[in-house]
C-alpha atoms as a PDB file:
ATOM      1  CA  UNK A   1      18.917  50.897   5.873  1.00  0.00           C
ATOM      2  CA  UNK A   2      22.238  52.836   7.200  1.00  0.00           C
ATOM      3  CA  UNK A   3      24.843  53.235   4.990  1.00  0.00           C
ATOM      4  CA  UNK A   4      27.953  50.684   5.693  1.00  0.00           C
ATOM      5  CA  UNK A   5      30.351  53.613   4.338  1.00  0.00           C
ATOM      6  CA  UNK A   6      31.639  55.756   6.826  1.00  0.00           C
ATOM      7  CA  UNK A   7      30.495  59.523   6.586  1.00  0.00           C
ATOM      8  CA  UNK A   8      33.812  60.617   7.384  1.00  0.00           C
ATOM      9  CA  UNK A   9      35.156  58.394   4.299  1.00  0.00           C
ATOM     10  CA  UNK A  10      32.615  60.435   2.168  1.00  0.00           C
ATOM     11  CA  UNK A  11      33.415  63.411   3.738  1.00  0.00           C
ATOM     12  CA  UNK A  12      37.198  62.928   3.421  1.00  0.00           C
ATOM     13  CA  UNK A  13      36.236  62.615  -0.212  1.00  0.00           C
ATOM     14  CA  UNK A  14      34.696  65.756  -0.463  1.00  0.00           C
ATOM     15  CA  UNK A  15      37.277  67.494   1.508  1.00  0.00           C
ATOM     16  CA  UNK A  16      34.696  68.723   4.053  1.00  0.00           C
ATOM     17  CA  UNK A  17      35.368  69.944   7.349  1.00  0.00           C
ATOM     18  CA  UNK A  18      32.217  70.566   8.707  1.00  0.00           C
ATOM     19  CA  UNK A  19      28.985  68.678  10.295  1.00  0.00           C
ATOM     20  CA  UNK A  20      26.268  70.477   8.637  1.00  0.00           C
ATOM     21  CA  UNK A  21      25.274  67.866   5.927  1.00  0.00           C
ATOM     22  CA  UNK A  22      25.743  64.732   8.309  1.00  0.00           C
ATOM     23  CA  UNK A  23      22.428  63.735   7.672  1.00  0.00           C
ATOM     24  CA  UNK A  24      22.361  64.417   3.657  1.00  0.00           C
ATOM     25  CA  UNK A  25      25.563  62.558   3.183  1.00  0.00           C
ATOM     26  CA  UNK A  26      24.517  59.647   5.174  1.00  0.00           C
ATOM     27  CA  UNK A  27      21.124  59.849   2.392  1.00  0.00           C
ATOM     28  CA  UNK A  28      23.416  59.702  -0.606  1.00  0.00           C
ATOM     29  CA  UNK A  29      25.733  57.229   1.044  1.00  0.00           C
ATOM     30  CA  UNK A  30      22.648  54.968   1.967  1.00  0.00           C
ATOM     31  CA  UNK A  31      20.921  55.669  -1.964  1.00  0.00           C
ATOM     32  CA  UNK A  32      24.270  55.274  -3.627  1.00  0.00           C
ATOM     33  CA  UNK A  33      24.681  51.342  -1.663  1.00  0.00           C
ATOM     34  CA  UNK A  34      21.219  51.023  -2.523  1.00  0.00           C
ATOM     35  CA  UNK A  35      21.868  51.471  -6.049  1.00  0.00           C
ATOM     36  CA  UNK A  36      25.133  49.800  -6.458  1.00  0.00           C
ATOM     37  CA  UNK A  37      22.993  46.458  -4.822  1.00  0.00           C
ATOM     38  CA  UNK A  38      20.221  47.108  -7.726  1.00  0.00           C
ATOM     39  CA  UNK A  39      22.643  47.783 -10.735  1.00  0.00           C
ATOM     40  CA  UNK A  40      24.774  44.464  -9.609  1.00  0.00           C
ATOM     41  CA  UNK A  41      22.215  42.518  -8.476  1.00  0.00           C
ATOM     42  CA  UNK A  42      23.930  41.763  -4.820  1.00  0.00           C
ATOM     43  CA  UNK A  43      23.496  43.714  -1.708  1.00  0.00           C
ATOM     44  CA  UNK A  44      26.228  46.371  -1.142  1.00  0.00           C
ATOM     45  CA  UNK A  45      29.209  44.705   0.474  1.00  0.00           C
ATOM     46  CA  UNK A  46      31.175  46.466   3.678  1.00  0.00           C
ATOM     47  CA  UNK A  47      34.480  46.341   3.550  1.00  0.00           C
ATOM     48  CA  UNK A  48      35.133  45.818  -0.543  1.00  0.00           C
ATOM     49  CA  UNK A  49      37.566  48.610  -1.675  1.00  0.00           C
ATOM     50  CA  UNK A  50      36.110  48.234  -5.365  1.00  0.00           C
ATOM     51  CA  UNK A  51      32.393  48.614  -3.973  1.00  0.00           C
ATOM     52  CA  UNK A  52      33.593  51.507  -1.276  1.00  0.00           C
ATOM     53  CA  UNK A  53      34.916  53.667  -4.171  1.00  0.00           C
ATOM     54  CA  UNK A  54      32.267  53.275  -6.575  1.00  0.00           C
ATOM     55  CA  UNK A  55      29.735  54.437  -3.293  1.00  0.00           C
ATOM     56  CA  UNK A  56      31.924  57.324  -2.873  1.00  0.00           C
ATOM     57  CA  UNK A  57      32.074  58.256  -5.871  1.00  0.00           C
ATOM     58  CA  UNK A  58      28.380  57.972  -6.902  1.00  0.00           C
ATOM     59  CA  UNK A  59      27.385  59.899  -3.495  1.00  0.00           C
ATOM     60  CA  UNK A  60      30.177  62.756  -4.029  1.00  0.00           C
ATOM     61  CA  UNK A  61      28.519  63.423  -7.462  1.00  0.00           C
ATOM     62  CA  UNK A  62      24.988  63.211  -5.919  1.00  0.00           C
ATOM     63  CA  UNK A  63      25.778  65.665  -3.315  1.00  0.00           C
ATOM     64  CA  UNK A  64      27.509  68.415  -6.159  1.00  0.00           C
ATOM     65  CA  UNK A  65      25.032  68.071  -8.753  1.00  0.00           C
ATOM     66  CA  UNK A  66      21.711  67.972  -6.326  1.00  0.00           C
ATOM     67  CA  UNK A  67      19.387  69.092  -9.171  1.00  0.00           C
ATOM     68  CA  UNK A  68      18.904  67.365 -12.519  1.00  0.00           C
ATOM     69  CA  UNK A  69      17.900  70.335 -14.191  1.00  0.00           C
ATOM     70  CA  UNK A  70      21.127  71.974 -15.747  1.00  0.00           C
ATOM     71  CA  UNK A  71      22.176  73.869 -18.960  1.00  0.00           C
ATOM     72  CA  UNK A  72      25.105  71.475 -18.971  1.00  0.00           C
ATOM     73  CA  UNK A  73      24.711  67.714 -20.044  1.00  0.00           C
ATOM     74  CA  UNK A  74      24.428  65.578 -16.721  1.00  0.00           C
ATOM     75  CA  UNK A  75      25.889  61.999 -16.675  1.00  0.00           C
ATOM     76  CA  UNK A  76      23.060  60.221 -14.403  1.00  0.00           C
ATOM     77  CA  UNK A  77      26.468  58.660 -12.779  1.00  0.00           C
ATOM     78  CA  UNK A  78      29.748  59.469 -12.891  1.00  0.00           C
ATOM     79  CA  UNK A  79      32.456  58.611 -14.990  1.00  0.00           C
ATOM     80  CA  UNK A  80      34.040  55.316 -13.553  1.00  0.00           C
ATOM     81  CA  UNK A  81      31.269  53.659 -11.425  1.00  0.00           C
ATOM     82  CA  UNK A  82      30.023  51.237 -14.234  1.00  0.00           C
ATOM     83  CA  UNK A  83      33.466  50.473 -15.257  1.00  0.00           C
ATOM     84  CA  UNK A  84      34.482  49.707 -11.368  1.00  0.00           C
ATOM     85  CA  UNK A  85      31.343  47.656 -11.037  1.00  0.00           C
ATOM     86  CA  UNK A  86      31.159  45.799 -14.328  1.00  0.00           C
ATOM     87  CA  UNK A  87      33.030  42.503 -12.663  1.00  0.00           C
ATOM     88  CA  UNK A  88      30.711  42.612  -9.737  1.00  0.00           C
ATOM     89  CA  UNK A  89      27.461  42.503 -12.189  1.00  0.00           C
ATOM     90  CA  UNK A  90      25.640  39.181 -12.347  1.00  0.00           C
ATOM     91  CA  UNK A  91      25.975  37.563 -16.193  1.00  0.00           C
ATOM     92  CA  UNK A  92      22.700  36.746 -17.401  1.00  0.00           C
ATOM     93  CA  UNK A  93      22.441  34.831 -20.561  1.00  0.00           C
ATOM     94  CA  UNK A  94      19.602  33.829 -22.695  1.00  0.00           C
ATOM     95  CA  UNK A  95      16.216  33.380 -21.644  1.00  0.00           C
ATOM     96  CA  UNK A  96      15.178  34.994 -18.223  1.00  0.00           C
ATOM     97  CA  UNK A  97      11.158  34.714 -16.809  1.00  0.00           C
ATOM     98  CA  UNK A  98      10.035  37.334 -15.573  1.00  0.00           C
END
């Protein structure tokens, strides 16, 4: 699937100025839309401001903290992207079958 962001939205972001990592930021883009879908539990919507930042955000941090393995303590996302998403999340209640 091909990221609905724009790489120059991401790149904007990032304050980048040069083509090198095209194809790496169009991979986070594309895995960050990917998991916003999974952690809402709707496919990624174009054009949603909300949705468009939390992408952003979520593939900015991706692409400056490539490697998990750090003496620091890594969030797995950054801070923000659950809050921005939390409306967007379907409510389950009760009983679910698997």
């Amino acid at each position: 699937m091909a990221a609905l962001t724009p790489i120059a939205l991401l790149k904007s972001q990032l304050n980048l100025d040069h083509d090198l990592d095209d194809a790496l930021l169009a991979h986070k883009l594309d895995a960050a839309e990917i998991w916003i879908g999974n952690f809402t539990g709707y496919p990624f919507e174009a054009g949603n401001a909300v949705l468009t930042e939390a992408a952003l955000q979520l593939a900015a941090f991706w692409y400056e903290a490539r490697e998990a393995a750090s003496d620091v303590t890594q969030r797995v996302v950054p801070f923000g992207v659950h809050e921005l998403l939390a409306p967007y999340c379907k409510q389950v209640t009760g009983y679910v079958e698997a």
